[in-house]
Each structure stands twice: as structure tokens, then as C-alpha cells.
N, C-alpha and C. Protein backbone atom coordinates (compact mmCIF):
# COMPACT_ATOMS: atom_id res chain seq x y z
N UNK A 1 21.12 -47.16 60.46
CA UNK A 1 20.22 -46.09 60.84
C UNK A 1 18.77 -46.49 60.60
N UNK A 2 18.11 -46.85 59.58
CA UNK A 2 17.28 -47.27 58.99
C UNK A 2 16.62 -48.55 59.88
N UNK A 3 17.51 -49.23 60.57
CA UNK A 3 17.15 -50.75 61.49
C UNK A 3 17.13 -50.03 62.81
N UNK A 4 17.50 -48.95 63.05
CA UNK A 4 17.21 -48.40 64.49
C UNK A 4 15.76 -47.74 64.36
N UNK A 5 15.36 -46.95 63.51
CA UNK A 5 14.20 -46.23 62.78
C UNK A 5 13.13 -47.09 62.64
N UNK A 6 13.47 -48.70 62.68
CA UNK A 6 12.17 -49.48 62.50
C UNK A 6 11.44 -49.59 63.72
N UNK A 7 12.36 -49.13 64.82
CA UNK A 7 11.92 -49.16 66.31
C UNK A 7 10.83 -48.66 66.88
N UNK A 8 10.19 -47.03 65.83
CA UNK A 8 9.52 -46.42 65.61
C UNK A 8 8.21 -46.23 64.44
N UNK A 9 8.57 -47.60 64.23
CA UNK A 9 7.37 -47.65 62.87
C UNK A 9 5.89 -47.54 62.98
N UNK A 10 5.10 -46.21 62.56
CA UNK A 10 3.80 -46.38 62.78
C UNK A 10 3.69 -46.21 61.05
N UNK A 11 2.87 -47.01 60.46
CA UNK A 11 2.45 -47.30 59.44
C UNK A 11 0.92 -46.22 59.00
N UNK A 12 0.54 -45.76 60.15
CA UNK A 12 -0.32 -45.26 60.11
C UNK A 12 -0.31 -43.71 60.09
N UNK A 13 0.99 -42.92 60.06
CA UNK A 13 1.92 -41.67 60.00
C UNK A 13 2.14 -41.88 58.57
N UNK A 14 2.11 -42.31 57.68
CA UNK A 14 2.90 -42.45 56.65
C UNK A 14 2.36 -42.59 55.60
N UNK A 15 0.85 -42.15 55.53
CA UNK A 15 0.17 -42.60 54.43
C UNK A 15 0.48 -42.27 52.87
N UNK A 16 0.43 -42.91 52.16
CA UNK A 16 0.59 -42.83 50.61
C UNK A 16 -0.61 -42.04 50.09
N UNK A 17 -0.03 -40.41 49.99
CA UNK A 17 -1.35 -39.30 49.38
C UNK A 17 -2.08 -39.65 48.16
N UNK A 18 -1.64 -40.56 47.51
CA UNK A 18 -2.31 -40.56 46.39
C UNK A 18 -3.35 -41.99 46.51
N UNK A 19 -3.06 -43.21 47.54
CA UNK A 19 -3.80 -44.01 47.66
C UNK A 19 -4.54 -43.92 49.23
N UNK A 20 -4.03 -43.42 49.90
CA UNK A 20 -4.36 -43.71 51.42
C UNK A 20 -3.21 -44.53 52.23
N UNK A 21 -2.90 -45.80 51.50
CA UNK A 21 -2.29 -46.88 51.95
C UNK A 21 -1.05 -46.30 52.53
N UNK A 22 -0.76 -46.87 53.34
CA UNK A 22 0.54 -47.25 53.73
C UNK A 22 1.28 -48.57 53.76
N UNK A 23 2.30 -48.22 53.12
CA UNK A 23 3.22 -49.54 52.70
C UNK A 23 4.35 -49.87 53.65
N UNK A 24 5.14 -50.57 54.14
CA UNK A 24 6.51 -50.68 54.35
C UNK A 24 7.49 -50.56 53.41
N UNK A 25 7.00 -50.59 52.03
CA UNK A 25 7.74 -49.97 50.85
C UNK A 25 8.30 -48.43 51.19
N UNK A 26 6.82 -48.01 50.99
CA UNK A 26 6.70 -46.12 51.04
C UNK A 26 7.51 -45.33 52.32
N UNK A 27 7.05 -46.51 53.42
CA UNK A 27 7.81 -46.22 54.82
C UNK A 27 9.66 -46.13 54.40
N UNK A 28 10.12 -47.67 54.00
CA UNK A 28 11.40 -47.29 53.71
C UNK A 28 11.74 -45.95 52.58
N UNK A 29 10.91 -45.95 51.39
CA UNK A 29 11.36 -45.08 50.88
C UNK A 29 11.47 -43.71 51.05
N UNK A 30 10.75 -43.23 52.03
CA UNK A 30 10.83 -42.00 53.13
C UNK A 30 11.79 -41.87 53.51
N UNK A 31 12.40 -42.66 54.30
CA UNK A 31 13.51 -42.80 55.78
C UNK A 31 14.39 -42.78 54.89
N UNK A 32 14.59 -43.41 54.02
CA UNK A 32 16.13 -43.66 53.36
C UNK A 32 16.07 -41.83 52.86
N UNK A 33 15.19 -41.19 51.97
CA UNK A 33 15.18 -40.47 51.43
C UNK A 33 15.89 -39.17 52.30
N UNK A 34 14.83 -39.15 53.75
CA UNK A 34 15.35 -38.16 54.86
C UNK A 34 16.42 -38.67 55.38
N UNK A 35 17.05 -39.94 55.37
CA UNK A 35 18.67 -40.31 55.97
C UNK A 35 19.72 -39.66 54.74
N UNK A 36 19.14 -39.73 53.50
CA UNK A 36 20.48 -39.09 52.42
C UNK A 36 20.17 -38.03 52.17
N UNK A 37 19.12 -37.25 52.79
CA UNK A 37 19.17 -35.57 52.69
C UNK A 37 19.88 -34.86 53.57
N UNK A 38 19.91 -35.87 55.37
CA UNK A 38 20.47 -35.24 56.11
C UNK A 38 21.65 -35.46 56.21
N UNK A 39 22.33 -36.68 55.50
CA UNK A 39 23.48 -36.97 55.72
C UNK A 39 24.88 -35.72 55.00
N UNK A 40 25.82 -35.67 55.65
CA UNK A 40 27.18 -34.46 55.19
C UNK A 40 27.43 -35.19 54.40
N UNK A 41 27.91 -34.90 53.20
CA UNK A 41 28.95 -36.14 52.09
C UNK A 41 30.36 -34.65 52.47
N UNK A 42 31.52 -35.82 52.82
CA UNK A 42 32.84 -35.35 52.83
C UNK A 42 33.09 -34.68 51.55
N UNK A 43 33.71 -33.64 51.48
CA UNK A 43 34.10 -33.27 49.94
C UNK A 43 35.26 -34.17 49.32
N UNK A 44 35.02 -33.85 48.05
CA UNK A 44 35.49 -35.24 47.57
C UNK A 44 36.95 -34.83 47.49
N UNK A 45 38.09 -34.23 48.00
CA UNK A 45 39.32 -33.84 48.00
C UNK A 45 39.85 -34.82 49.14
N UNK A 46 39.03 -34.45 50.09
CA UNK A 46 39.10 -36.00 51.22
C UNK A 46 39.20 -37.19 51.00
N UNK A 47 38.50 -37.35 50.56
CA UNK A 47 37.77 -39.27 49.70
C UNK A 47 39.59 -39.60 49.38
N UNK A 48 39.78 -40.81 50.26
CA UNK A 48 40.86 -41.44 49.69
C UNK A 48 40.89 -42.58 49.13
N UNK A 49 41.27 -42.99 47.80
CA UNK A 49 41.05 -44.12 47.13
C UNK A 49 42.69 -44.41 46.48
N UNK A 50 42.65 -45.54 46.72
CA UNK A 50 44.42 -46.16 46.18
C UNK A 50 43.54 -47.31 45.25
N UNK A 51 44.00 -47.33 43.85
CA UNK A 51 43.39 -48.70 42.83
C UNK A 51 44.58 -49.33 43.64
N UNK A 52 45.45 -48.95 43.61
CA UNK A 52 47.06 -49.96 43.68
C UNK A 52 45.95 -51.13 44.76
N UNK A 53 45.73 -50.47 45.83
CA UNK A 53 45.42 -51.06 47.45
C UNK A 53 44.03 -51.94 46.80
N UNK A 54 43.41 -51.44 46.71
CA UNK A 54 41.95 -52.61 46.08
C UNK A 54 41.61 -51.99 44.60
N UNK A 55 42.14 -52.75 43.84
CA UNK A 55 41.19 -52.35 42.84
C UNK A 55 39.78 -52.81 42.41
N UNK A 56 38.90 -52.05 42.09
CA UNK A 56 37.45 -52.06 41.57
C UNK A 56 37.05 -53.59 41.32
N UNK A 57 37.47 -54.70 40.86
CA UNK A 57 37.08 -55.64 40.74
C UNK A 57 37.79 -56.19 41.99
N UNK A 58 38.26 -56.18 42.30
CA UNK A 58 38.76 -57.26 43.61
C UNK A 58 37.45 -56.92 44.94
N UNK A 59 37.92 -55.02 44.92
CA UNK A 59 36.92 -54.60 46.04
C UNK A 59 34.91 -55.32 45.71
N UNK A 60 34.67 -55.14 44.49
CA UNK A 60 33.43 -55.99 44.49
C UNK A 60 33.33 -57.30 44.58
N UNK A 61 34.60 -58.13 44.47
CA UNK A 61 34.58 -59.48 44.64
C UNK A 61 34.33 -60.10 46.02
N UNK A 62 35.35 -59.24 46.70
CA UNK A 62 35.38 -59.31 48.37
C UNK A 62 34.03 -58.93 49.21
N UNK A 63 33.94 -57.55 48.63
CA UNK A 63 32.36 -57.47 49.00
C UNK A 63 31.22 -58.17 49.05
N UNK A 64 31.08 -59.38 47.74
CA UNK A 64 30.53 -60.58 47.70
C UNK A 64 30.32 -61.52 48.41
N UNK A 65 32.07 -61.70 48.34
CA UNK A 65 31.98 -62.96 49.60
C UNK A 65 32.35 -62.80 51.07
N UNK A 66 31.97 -61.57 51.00
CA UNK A 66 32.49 -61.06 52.81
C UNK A 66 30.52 -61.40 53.07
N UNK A 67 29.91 -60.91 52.23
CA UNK A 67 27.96 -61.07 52.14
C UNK A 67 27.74 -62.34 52.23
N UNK A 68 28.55 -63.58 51.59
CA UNK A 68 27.98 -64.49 51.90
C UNK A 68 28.51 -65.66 53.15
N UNK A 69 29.38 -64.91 53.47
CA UNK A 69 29.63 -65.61 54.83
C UNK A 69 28.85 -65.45 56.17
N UNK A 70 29.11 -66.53 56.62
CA UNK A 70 28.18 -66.62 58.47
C UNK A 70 27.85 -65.25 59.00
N UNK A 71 27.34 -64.07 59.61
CA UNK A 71 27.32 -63.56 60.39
C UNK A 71 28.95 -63.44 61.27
N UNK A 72 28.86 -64.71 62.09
CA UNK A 72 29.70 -64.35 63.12
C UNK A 72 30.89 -64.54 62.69
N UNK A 73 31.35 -65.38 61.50
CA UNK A 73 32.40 -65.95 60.68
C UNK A 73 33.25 -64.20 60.00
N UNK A 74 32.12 -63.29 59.49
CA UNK A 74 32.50 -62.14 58.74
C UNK A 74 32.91 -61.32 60.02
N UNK A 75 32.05 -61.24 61.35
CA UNK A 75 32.21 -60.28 62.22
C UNK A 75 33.25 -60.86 63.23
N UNK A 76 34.01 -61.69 63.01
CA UNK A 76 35.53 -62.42 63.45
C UNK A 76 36.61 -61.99 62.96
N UNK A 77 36.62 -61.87 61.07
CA UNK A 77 37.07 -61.07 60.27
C UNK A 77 37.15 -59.84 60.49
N UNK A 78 36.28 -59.61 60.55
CA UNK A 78 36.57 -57.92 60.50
C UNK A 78 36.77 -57.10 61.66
N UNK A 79 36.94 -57.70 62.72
CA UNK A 79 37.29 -57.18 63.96
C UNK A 79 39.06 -57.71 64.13
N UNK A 80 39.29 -58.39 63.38
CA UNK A 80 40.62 -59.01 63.92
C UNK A 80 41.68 -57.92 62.36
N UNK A 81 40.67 -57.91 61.04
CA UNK A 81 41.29 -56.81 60.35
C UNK A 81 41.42 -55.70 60.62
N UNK A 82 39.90 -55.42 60.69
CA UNK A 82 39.70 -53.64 60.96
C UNK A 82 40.72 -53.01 62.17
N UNK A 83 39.99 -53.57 63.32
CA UNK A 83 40.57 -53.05 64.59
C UNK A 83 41.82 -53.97 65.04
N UNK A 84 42.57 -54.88 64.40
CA UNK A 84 43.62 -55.55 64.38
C UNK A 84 43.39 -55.94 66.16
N UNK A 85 42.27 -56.37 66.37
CA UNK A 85 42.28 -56.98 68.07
C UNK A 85 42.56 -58.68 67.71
N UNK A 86 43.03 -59.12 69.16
CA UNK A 86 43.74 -60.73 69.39
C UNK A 86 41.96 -61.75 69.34
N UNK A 87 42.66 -62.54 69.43
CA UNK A 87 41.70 -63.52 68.70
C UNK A 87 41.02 -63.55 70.46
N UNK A 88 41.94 -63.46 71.30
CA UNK A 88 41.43 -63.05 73.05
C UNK A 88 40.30 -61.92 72.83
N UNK A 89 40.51 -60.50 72.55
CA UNK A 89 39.87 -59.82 73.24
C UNK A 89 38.49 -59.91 72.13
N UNK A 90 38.71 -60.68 71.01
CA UNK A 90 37.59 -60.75 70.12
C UNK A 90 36.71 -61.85 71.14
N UNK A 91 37.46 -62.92 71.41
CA UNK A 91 36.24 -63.86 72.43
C UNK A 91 35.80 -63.26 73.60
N UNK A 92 36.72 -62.23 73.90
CA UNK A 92 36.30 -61.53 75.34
C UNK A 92 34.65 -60.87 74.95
N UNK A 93 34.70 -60.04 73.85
CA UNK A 93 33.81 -59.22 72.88
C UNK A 93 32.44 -59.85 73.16
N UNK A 94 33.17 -61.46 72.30
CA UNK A 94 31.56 -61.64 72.23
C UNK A 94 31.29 -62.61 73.10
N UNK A 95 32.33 -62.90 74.28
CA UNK A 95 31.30 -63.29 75.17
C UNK A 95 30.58 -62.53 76.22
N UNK A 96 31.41 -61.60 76.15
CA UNK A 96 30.43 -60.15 76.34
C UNK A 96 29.19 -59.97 75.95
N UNK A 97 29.25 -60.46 74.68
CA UNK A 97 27.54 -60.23 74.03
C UNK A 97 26.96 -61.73 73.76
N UNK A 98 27.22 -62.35 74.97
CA UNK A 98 26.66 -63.57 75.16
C UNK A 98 26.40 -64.75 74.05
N UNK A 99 28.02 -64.57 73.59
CA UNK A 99 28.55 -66.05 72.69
C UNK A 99 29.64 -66.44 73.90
N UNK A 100 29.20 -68.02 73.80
CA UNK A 100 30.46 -69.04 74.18
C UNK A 100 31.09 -69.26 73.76
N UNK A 101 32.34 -69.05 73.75
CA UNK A 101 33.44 -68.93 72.49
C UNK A 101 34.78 -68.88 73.45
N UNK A 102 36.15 -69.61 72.90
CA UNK A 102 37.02 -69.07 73.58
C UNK A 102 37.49 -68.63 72.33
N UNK A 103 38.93 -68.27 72.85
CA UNK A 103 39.93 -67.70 71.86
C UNK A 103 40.56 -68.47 70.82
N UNK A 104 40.65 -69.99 71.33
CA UNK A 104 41.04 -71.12 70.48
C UNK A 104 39.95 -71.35 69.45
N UNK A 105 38.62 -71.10 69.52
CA UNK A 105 37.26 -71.10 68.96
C UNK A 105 37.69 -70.38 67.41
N UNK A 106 38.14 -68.86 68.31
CA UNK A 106 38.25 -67.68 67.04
C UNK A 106 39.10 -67.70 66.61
N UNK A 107 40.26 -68.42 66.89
CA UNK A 107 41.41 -68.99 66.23
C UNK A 107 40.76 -69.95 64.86
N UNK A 108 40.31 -70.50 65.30
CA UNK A 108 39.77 -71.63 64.29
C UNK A 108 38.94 -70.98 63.44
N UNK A 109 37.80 -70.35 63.85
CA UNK A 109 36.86 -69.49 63.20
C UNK A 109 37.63 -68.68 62.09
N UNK A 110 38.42 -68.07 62.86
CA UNK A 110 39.66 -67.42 61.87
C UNK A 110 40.12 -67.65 60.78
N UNK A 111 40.20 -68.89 61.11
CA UNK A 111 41.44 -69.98 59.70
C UNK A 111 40.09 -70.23 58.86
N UNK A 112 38.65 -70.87 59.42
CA UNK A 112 37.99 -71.09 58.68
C UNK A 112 37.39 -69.72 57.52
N UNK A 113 37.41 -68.59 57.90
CA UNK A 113 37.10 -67.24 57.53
C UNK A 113 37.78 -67.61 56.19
N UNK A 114 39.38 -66.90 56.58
CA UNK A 114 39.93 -67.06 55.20
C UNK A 114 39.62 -68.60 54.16
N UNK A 115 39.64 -69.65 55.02
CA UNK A 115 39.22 -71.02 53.68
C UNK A 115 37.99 -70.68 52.67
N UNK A 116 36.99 -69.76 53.72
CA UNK A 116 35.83 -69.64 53.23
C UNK A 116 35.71 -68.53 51.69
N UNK A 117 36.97 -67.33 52.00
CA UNK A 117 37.13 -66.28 51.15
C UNK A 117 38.03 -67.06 50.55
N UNK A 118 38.99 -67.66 50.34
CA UNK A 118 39.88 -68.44 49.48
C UNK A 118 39.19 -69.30 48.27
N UNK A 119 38.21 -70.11 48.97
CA UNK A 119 37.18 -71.12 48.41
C UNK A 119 36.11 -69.99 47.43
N UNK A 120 35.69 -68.72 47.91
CA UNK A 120 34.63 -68.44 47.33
C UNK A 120 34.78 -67.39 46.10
N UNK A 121 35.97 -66.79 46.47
CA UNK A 121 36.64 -65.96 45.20
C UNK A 121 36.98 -67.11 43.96
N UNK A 122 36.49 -66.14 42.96
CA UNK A 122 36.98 -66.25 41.58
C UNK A 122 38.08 -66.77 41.30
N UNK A 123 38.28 -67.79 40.81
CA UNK A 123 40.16 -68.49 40.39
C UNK A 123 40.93 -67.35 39.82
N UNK A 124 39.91 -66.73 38.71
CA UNK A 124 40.60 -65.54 38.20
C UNK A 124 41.20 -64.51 38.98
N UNK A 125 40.36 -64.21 39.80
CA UNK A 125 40.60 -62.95 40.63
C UNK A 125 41.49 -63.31 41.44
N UNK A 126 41.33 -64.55 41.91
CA UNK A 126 42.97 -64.85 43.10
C UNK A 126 43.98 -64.88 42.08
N UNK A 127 43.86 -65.24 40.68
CA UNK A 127 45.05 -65.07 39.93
C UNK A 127 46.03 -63.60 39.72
N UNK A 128 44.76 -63.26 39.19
CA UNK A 128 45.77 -61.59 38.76
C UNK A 128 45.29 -60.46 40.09
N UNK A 129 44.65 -60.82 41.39
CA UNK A 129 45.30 -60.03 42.44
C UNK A 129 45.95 -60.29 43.88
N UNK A 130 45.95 -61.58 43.49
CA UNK A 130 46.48 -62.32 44.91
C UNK A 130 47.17 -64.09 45.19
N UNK A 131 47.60 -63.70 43.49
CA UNK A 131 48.78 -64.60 43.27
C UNK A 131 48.73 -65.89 43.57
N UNK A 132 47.26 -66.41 43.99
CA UNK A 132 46.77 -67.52 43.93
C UNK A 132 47.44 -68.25 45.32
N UNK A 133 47.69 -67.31 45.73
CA UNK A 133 48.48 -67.52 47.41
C UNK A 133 47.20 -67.58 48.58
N UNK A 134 46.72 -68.40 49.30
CA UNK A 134 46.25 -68.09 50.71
C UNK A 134 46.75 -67.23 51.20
N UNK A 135 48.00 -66.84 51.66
CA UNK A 135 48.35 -66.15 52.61
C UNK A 135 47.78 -64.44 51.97
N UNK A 136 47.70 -64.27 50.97
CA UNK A 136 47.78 -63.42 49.93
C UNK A 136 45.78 -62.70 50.29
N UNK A 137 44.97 -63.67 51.22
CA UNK A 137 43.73 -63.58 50.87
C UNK A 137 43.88 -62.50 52.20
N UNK A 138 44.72 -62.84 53.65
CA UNK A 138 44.31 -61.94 54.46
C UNK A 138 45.28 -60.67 54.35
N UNK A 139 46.20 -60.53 52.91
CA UNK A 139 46.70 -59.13 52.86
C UNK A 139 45.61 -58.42 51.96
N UNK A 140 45.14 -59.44 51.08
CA UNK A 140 43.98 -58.53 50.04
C UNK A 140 42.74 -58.13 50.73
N UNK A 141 42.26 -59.11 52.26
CA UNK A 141 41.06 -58.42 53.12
C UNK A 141 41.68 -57.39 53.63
N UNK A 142 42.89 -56.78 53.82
CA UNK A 142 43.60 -56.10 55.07
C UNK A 142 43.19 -54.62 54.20
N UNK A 143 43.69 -55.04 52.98
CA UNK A 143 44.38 -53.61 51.97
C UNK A 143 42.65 -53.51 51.72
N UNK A 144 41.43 -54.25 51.17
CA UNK A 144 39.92 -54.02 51.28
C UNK A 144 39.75 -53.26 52.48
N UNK A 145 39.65 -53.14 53.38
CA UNK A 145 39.56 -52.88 54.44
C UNK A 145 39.73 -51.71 54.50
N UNK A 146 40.88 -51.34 54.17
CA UNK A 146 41.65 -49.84 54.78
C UNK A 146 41.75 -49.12 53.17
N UNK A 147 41.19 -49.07 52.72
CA UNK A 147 40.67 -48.19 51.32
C UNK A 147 40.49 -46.96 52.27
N UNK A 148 39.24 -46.95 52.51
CA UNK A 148 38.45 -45.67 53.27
C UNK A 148 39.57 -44.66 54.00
N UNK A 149 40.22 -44.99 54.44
CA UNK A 149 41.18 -44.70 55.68
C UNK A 149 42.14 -43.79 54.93
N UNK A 150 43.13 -42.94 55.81
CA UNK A 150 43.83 -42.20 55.15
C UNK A 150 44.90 -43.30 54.51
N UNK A 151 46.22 -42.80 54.25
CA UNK A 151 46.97 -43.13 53.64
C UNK A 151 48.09 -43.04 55.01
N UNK A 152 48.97 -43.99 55.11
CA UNK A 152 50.05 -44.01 55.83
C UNK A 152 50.94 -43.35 55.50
């Protein structure tokens, strides 16, 4: 929301009353302020959370290294988790949005994804939540993933 909002930035709307200035500080701290006033928060009876499915340290671990991967490496991931689409209609996607890529590409991209989350997690943490198994890394992105979501 906030990266669509920069589209509109006059610096000169926004002055800081107590100095004059206007900052891109003061600017974000506005926008964010009026994005979490207007935003609904679900009541929390809704909010579904399973520890079993991610628990608290795994979910911040993943979160980590889902941040420090490629751009297109994370958004390969998470289109082939989230929306469980073929490694096809993911190259269809983005060659849609003008990447050259086939499907054999995101195949590979794929395998490299998980080496990358395998490699970048904690020894510990693949120990006591994912059994120090690879295969184990794309059920622990799957079950990260689908926290938010209802319950089956």
C-alpha cells in the first residue's frame, strides 16, 4: 500500500508543524499511521494459528531466509506453495511479465529455492523441526505458508 502511495508523493503537503521541513521520514510516518487507522483487524476468534503447523521459531527462521533469497528465486517459491501452480503456468506468469524463462528454468529454480532454504536455516532448527531431511524443507515452507489460512 505504502509503495503504491509513493506514486503520489508531494513533500511539500506534508510539512513538519513544528519545523517547516518535510521529510520522507515524516511522509512515511503519516501514511503508515493513516494505513493502520484505516485498516479492519479481523477479530481475534478468527485468527487461526496451529504451533503444531509452524511453530514461533521455525516461522521466524523461514521468514529470514525466505528475505534473503533472490527476488525471483522466493517469488518461484511461493507461487508453486501458496497457489500450488505447475512449474508451466509459473513460466507462463512470468513470461507474461516479461521474464524468459521456461518451465525447465523453474524446475531448476525450484530445486535451487529449497538448496538455498536448506543451506540457510539453522542446523538446529532443521534438527528439532524438520528432521534434518531436505524433503522435510518443502513440507515446513508448505505448513509456513498456510498458518494464516483456515484449518482443513
Amino acid at each position: 500500500h505504502i509503495f503504491y502511495e509513493l506514486r503520489g508523493l508531494d513533500l511539500r503537503e506534508g510539512a513538519d508543524p513544528e519545523t517547516g521541513n518535510t521529510t520522507l521520514q515524516n511522509w512515511l510516518i503519516n501514511i503508515t499511521a493513516i494505513s493502520i487507522n484505516q485498516e479492519e483487524m479481523p477479530p481475534v476468534e478468527s485468527i487461526r494459528y496451529s504451533l503444531e503447523m509452524a511453530p514461533p521459531p521455525l516461522w521466524c527462521y523461514f521468514r529470514q531466509v525466505l528475505d534473503q533469497l533472490e527476488p525471483l528465486l522466493r517469488l518461484i517459491l511461493l507461487m508453486f506453495q501458496t497457489f500450488h501452480w505447475s512449474e508451466t503456468r509459473i513460466a507462463a506468469y512470468l513470461q507474461a511479465e516479461g521474464e524468459t524463462i521456461s518451465h525447465q528454468e523453474v524446475k531448476s529454480l525450484l530445486q535451487q529455492g529449497y538448496h538455498n532454504l536448506d543451506t540457510n536455516l539453522p542446523e538446529d532448527i532443521k534438527a528439532i523441526y524438520l528432521n534434518d531431511d531436505i524433503e522435510q524443507v518443502s513440507t515446513g515452507i508448505n505448513q509456513f505458508l498456510k498458518v494464516p489460512k483456515e484449518p482443513e
